[in-house]
Protein backbone atom coordinates (compact mmCIF):
# COMPACT_ATOMS: atom_id res chain seq x y z
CA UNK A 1 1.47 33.91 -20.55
CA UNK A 2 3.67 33.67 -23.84
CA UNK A 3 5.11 36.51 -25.61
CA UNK A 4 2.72 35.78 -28.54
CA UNK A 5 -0.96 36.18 -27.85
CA UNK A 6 -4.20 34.97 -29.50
CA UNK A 7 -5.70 37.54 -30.84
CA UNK A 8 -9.79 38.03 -31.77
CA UNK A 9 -10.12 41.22 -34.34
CA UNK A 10 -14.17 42.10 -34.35
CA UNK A 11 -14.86 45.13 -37.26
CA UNK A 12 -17.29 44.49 -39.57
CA UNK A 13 -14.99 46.57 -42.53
CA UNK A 14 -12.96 43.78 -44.06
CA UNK A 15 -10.62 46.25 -44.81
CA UNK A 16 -9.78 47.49 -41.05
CA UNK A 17 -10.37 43.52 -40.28
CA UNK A 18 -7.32 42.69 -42.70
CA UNK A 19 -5.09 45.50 -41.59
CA UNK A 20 -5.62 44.93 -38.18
CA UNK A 21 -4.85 40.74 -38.40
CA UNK A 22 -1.94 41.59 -40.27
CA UNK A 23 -0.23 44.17 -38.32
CA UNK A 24 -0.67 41.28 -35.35
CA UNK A 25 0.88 38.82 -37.06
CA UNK A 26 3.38 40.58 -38.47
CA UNK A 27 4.12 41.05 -34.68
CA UNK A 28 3.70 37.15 -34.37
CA UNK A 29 0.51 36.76 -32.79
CA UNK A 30 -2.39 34.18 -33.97
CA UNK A 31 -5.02 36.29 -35.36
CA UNK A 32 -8.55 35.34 -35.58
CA UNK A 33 -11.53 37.34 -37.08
CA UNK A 34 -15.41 37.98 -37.21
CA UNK A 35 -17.36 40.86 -38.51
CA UNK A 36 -20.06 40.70 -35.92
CA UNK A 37 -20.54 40.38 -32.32
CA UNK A 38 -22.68 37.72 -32.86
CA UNK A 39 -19.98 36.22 -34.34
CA UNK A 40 -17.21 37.27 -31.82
CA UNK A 41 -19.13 35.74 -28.90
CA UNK A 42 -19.81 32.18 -30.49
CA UNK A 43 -15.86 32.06 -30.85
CA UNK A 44 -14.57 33.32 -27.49
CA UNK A 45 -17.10 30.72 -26.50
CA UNK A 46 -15.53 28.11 -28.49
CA UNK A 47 -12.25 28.39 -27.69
CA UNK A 48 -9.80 30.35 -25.92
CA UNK A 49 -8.52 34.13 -26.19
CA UNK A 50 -5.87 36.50 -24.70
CA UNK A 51 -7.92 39.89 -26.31
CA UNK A 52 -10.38 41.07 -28.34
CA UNK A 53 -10.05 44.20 -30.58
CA UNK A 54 -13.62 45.18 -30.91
CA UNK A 55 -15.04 47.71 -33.02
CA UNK A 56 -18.33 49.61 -31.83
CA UNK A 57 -20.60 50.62 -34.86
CA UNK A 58 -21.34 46.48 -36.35
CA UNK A 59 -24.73 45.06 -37.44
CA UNK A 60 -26.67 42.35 -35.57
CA UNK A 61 -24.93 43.04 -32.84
CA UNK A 62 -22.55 45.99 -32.03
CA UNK A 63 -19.70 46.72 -29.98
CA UNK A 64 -21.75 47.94 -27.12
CA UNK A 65 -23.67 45.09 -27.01
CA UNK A 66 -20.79 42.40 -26.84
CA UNK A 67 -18.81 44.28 -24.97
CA UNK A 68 -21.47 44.13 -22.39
CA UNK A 69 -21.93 40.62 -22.98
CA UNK A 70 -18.14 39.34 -22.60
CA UNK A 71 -17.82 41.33 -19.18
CA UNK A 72 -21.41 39.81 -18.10
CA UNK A 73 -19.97 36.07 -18.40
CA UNK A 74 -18.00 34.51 -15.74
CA UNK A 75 -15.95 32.47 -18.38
CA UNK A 76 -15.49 35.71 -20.51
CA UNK A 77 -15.31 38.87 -18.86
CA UNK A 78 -11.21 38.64 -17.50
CA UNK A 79 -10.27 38.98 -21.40
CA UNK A 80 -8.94 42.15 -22.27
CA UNK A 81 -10.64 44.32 -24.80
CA UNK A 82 -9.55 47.07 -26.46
CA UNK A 83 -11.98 48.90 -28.72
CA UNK A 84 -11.28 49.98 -32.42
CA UNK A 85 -12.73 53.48 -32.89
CA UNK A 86 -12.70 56.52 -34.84
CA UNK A 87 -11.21 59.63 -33.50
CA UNK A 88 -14.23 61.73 -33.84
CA UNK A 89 -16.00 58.91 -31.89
CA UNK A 90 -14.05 59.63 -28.63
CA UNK A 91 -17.52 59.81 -26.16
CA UNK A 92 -18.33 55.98 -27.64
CA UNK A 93 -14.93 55.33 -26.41
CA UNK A 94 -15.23 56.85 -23.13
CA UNK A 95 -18.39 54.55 -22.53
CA UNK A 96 -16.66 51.55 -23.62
CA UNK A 97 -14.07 52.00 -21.17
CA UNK A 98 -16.45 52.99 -18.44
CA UNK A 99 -18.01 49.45 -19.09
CA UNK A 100 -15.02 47.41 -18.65
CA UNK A 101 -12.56 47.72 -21.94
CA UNK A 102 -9.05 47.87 -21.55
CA UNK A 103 -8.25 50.30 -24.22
CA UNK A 104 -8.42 51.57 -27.39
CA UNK A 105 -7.08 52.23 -30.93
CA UNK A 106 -7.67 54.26 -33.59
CA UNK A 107 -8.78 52.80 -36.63
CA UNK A 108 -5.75 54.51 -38.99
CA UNK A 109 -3.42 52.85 -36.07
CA UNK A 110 0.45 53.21 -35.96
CA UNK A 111 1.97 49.97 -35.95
CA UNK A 112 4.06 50.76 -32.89
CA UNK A 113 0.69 52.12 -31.39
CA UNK A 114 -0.92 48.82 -32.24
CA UNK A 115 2.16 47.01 -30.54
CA UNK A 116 2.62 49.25 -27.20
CA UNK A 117 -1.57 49.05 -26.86
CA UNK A 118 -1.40 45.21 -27.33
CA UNK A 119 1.60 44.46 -25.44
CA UNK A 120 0.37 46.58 -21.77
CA UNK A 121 -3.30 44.97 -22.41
CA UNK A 122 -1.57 41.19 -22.44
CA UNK A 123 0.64 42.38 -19.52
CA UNK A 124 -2.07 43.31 -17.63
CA UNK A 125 -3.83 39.98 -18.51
CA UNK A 126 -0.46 38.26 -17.22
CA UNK A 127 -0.31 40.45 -13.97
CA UNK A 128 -4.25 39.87 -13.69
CA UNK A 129 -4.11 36.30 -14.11
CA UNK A 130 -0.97 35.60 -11.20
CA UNK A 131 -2.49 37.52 -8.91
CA UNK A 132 -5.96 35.55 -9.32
CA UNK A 133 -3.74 32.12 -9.25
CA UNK A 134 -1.77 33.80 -5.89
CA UNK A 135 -5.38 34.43 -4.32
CA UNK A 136 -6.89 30.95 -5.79
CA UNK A 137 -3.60 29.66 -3.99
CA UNK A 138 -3.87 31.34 -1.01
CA UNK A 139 -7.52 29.90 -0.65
CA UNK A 140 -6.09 26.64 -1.26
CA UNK A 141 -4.09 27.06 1.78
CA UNK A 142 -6.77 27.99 4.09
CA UNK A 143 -8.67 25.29 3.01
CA UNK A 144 -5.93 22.82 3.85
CA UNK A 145 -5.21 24.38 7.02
CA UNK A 146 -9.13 23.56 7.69
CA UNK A 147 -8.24 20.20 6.65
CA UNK A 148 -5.16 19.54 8.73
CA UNK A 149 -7.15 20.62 11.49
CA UNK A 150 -10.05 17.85 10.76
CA UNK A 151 -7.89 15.10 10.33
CA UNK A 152 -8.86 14.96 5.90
CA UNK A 153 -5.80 16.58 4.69
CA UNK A 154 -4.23 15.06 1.36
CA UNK A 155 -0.93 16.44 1.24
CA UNK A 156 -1.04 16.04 -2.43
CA UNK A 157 -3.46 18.65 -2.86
CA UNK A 158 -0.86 21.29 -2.90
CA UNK A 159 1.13 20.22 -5.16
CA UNK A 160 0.90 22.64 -7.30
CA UNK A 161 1.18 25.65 -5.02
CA UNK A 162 4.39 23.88 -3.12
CA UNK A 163 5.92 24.16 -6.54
CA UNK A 164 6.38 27.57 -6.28
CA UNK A 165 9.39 29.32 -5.30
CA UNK A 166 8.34 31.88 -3.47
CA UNK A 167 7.36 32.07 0.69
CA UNK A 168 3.67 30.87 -0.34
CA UNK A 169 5.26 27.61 -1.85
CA UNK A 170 7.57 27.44 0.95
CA UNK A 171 4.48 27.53 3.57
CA UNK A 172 2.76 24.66 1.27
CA UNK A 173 5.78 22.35 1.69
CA UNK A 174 5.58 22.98 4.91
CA UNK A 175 1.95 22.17 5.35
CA UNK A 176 2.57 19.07 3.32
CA UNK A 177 5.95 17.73 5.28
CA UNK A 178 3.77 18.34 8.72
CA UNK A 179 0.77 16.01 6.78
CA UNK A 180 3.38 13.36 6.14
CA UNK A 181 4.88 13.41 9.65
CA UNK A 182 1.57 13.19 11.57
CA UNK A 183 0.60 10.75 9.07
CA UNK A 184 3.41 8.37 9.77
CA UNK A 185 3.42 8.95 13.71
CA UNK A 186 -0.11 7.75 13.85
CA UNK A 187 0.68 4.55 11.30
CA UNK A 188 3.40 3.81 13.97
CA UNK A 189 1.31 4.46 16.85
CA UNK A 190 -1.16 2.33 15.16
CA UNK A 191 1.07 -0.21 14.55
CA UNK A 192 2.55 -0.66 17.99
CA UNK A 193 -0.46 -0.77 19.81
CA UNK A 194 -1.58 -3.94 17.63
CA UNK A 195 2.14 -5.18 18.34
CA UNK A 196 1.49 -4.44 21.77
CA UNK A 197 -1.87 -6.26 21.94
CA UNK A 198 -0.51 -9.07 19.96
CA UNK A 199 2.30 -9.11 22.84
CA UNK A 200 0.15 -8.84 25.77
CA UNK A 201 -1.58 -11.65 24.65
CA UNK A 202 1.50 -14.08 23.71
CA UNK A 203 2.64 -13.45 26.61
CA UNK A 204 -0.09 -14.55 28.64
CA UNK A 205 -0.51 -17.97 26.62
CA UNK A 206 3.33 -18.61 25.95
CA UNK A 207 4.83 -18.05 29.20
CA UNK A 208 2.81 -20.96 30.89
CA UNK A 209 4.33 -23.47 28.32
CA UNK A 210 8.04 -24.23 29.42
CA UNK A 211 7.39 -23.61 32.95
CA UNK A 212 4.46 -25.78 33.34
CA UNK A 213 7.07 -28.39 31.29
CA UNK A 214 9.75 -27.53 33.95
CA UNK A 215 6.92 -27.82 37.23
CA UNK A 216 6.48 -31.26 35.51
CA UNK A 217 9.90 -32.08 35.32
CA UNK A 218 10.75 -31.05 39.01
CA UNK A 219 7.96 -33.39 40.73
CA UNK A 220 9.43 -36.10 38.22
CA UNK A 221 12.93 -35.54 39.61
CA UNK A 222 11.63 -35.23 43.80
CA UNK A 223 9.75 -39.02 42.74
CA UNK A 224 13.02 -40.07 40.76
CA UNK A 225 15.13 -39.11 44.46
CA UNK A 226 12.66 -40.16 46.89
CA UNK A 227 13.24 -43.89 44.71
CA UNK A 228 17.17 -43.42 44.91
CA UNK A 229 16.19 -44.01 40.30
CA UNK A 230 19.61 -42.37 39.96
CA UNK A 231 19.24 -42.56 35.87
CA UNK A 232 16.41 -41.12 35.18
CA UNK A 233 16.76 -38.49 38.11
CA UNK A 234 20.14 -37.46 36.22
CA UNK A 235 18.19 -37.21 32.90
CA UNK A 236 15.23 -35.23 34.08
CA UNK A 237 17.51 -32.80 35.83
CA UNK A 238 19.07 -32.37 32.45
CA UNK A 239 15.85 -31.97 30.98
CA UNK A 240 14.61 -29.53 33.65
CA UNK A 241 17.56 -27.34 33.00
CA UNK A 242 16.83 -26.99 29.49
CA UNK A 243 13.36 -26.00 30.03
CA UNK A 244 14.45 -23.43 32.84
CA UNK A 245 16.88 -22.35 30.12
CA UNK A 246 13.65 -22.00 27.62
CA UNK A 247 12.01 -20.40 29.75
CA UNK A 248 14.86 -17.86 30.62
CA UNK A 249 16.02 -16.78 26.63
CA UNK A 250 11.87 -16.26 26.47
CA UNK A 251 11.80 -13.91 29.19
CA UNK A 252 15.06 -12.50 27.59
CA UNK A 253 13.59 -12.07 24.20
CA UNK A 254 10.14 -10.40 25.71
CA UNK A 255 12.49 -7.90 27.94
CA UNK A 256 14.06 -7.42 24.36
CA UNK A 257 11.62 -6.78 22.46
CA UNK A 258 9.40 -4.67 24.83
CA UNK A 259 12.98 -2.67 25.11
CA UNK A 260 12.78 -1.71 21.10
CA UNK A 261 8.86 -1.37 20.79
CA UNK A 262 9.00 1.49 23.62
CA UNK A 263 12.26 3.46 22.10
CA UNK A 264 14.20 2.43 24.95
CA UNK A 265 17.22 0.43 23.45
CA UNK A 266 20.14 2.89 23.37
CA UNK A 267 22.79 0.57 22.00
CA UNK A 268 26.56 0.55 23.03
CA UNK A 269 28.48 0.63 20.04
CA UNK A 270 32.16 -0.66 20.24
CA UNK A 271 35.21 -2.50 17.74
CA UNK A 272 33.45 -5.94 17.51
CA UNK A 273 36.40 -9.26 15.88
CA UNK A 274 33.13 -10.27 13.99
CA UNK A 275 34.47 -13.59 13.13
CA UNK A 276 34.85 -14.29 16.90
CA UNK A 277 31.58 -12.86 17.33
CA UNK A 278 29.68 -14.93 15.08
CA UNK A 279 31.35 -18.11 16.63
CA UNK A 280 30.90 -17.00 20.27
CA UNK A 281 26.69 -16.37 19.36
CA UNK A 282 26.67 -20.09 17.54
CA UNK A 283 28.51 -22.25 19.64
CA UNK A 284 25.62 -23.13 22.29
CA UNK A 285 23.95 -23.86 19.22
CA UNK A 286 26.14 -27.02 18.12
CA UNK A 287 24.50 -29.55 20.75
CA UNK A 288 20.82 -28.39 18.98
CA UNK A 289 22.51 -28.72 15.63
CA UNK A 290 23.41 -32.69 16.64
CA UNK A 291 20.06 -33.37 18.01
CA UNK A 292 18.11 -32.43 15.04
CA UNK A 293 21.21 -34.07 13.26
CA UNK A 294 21.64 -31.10 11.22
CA UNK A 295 25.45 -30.11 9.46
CA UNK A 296 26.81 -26.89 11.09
CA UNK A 297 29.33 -25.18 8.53
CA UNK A 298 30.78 -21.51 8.74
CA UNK A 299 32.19 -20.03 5.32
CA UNK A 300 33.51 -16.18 6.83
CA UNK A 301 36.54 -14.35 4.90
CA UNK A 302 39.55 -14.74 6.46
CA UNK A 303 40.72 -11.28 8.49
CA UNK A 304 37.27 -9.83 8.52
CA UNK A 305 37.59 -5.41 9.44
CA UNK A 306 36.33 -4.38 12.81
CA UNK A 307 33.35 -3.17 13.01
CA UNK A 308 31.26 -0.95 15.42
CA UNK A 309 28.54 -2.32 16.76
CA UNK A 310 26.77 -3.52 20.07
CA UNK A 311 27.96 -7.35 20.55
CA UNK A 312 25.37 -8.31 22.84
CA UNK A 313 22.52 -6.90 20.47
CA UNK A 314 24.22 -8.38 17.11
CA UNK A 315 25.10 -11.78 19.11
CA UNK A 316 21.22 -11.80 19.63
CA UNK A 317 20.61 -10.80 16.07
CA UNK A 318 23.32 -13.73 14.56
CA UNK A 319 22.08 -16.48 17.41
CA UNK A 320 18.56 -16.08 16.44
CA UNK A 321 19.11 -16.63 12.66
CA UNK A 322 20.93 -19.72 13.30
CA UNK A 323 18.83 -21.08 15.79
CA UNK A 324 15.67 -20.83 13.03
CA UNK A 325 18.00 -22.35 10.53
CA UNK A 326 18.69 -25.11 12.65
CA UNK A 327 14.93 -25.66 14.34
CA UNK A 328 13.14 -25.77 10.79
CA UNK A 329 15.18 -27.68 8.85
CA UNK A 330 14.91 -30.87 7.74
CA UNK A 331 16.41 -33.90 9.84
CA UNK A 332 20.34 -34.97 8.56
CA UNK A 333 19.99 -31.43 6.44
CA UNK A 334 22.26 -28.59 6.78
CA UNK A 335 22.78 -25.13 8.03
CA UNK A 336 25.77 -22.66 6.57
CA UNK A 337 26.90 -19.66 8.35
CA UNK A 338 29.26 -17.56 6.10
CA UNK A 339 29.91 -13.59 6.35
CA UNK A 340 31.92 -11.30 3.53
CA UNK A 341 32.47 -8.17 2.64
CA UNK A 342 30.22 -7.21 -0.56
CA UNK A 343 32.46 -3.81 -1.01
CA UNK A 344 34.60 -1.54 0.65
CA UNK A 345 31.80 -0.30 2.44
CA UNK A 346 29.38 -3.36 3.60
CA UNK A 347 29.32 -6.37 5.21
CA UNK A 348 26.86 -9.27 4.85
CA UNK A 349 26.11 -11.79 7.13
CA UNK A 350 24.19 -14.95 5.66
CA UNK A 351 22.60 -18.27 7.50
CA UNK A 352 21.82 -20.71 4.61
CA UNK A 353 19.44 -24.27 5.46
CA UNK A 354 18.32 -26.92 3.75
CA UNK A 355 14.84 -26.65 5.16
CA UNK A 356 11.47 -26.72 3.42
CA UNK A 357 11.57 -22.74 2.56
CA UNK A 358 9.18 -20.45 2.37
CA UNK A 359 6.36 -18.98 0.11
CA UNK A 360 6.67 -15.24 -1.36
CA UNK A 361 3.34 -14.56 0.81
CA UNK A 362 5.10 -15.61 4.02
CA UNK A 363 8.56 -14.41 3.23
CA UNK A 364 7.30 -10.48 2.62
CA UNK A 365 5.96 -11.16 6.27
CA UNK A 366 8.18 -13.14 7.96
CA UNK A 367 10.26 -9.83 9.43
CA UNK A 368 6.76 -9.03 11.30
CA UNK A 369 6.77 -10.15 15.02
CA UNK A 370 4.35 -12.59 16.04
CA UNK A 371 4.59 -14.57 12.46
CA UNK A 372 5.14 -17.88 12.83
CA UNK A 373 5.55 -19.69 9.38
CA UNK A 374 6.11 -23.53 10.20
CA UNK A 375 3.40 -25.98 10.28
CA UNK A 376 0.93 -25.31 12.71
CA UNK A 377 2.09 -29.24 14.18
CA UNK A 378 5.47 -27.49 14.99
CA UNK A 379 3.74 -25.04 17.24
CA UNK A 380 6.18 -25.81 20.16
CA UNK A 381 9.06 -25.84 17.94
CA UNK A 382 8.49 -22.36 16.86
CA UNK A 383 7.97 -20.54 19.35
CA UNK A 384 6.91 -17.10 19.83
CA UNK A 385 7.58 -15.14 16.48
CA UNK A 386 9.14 -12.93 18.08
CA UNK A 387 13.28 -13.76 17.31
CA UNK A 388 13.20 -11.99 13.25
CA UNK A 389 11.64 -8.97 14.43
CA UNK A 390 14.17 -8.37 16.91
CA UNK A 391 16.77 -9.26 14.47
CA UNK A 392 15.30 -6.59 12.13
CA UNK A 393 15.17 -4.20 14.65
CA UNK A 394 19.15 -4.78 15.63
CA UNK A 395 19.82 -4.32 12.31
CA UNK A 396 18.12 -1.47 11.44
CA UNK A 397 19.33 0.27 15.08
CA UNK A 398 23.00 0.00 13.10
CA UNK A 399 21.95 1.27 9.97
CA UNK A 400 21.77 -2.33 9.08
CA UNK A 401 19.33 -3.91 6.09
CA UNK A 402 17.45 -7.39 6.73
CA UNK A 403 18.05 -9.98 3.60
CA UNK A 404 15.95 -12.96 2.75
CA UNK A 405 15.71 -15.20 0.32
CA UNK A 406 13.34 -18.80 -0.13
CA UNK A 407 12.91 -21.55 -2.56
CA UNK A 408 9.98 -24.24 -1.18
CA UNK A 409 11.37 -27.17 -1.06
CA UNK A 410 15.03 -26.30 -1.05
CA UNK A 411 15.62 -24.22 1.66
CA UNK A 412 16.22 -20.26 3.06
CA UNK A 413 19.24 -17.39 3.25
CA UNK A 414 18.43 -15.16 6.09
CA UNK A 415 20.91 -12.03 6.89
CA UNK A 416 21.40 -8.63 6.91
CA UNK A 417 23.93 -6.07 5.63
CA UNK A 418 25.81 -3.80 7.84
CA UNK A 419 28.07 -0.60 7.00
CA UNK A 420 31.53 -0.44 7.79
């Protein structure tokens, strides 16, 4: 509560009425007054009061009366009153206080009476009204412990009691920081069993597709032998090999990502020559680049730092964001690699392409594993959506941040930032 009160003065002598209000706001208080209870009530009803002074012999309706009226309503009765009375009236007094005043004051009142009476009736308001918030508080508490323990909790709802300072606000925070955490382990729970299911069932369609292709390609090359058709056996052999190879990085990119959806990837950080790095994970790319007859280009700063990372984790990571570049982009297009420092601090790593881009509504999800964003024709091309999450995920494991940017119809920058 302020230092400075709003006051109610109740007499019905104009003259005490005008003494009193200006004794109180000589003292700075706001002074209101009525020369009834009748009066009194309709204003305390009307708006809101710190104390009353409240004389007891009034028409219509005396101090009695309203006194017994203010303590009678809920919304009323925690205002302190102190009652204005005459010495000789001492056993009125007595009653009054018996029926819930705070006080009282003489009518010839000393002004440093009037400001000790006033000042312990507001502090006792004060005290009153923190320990009613503390209990109201306290309740609050309970209640959300009831809550935690049925699964409604809003951790928001104790806002205002966590803003305290004290152990009660302490135990709030707590309350709400334990909301939050079981709140976001069931949102990832929830999240990796639909990854999970999403998996479970890619796995079980996808898998079939390069080595039913390579089953294929191995009866073509025992025919091819058996008619000594030296040609084509040598180019269905080559063919068979890729699809074995397919169907080997798939494998390797399930084992992968089943690795960092269960927690179990404990990476093995080490110096890393990054330019050599980025090479090494691109070059089996450059026969893929020729077939789609796509422009391979690198753009990295000359005597790029060291940096600690895992190289077989990041050689995924850069491999896979080259190998999209190159498998959706447009025929005789092209496909930048380039990688920079940005400050003292971070590194970026960028794989530009010339390809058809990508909306805003499939670029916020095209981190998610499982999206696949070309045209549905492409189906084989694309694969299992699984390559960007795990690059995320890499990333991320370093301390790393995924970048992407898309224009439709002019191409894609996919990368990530890493500390150094």
């Amino acid at each position: 509560m302020d230092k400075y009160a709003n006051v109610l003065v109740v007499d019905d002598n104009k003259t005490t009425r005008m003494a009193l209000a200006f004794g109180l706001q000589y003292q700075g208080h706001q002074v209101t007054e009525a020369e009834n209870g009748q009066q009194a009530l309709e204003l305390l009803r009307a708006a809101p009061y710190d104390l009353v002074l409240l004389d007891v012999e009034m028409p219509i309706l005396n101090g009695y009366q309203t006194l017994e009226q203010i303590k009678g309503d809920p919304t009323l009765r925690d205002i302190p009153v102190i009652v204005i009375s005459a010495v000789e009236e001492l056993e009125s007094v007595v009653k009054c206080i018996e029926m819930g005043a705070e006080d009282y004051l003489p009518k010839r009142f000393d002004p440093v009476l009037l400001r000790a009476r006033i000042g312990a009736s507001l502090e006792k308001k004060r005290l009153r009204n923190q320990e009613l918030e503390y209990l109201q508080q306290v309740a609050q508490l309970t209640d959300a412990a009831a809550a935690i323990e049925a699964g409604t909790f809003d951790p928001e709802s104790l806002s205002t009691v966590a803003a305290r300072t004290d152990p009660l606000g302490q135990l709030a925070r707590v309350f709400q920081r334990m909301a939050r955490e079981v709140r976001a382990r069931e949102a990832d729970l929830k999240q990796q069993n639909k990854v999970k299911s999403a998996f479970i069932g890619v796995i079980t369609h996808e898998l079939r597709s390069p080595f039913v292709s390579a089953a294929l390609s191995a009866e073509l090359v025992q025919r091819y032998a058996e008619n000594n058709m030296l040609d084509e056996l040598l180019a269905q052999t080559q063919q068979l090999n890729r699809e074995l190879a397919d169907g080997r990085r798939m494998i390797d990119t399930f084992i992968s990502f089943a690795t960092f959806m269960n927690r179990e990837q404990v990476l093995n950080p080490q110096p890393v020559n990054f330019e050599s790095l980025i090479r090494e994970a691109v070059a089996p790319l450059a026969s893929l680049a020729s077939t789609y007859q796509i422009t391979l280009s690198f753009d990295i700063s000359p005597q790029l730092p060291l940096i600690m990372a895992d190289k077989e984790r990041m050689s995924e990571a850069i491999y896979h964001l080259t190998h999209n570049a190159i498998k959706f982009n447009r025929s005789g297009g092209s496909v930048r690699v380039a990688c920079y420092p940005t400050t003292e601090t971070s590194l970026l790593f960028e794989v530009s392409d010339t390809g058809v881009g990508l909306s805003a509504e499939k670029l916020s999800t095209v981190w998610e594993a499982f999206t696949q964003n070309a045209d549905p024709l492409r189906r084989g091309v694309e694969g299992l959506g699984l390559g960007l999450a795990l690059v995320k995920f890499t990333v991320e494991a370093h301390g790393g941040q995924v970048t992407a940017t898309s224009t439709p119809g002019v191409g894609s920058i996919f990368g990530f930032r890493l500390p150094l």
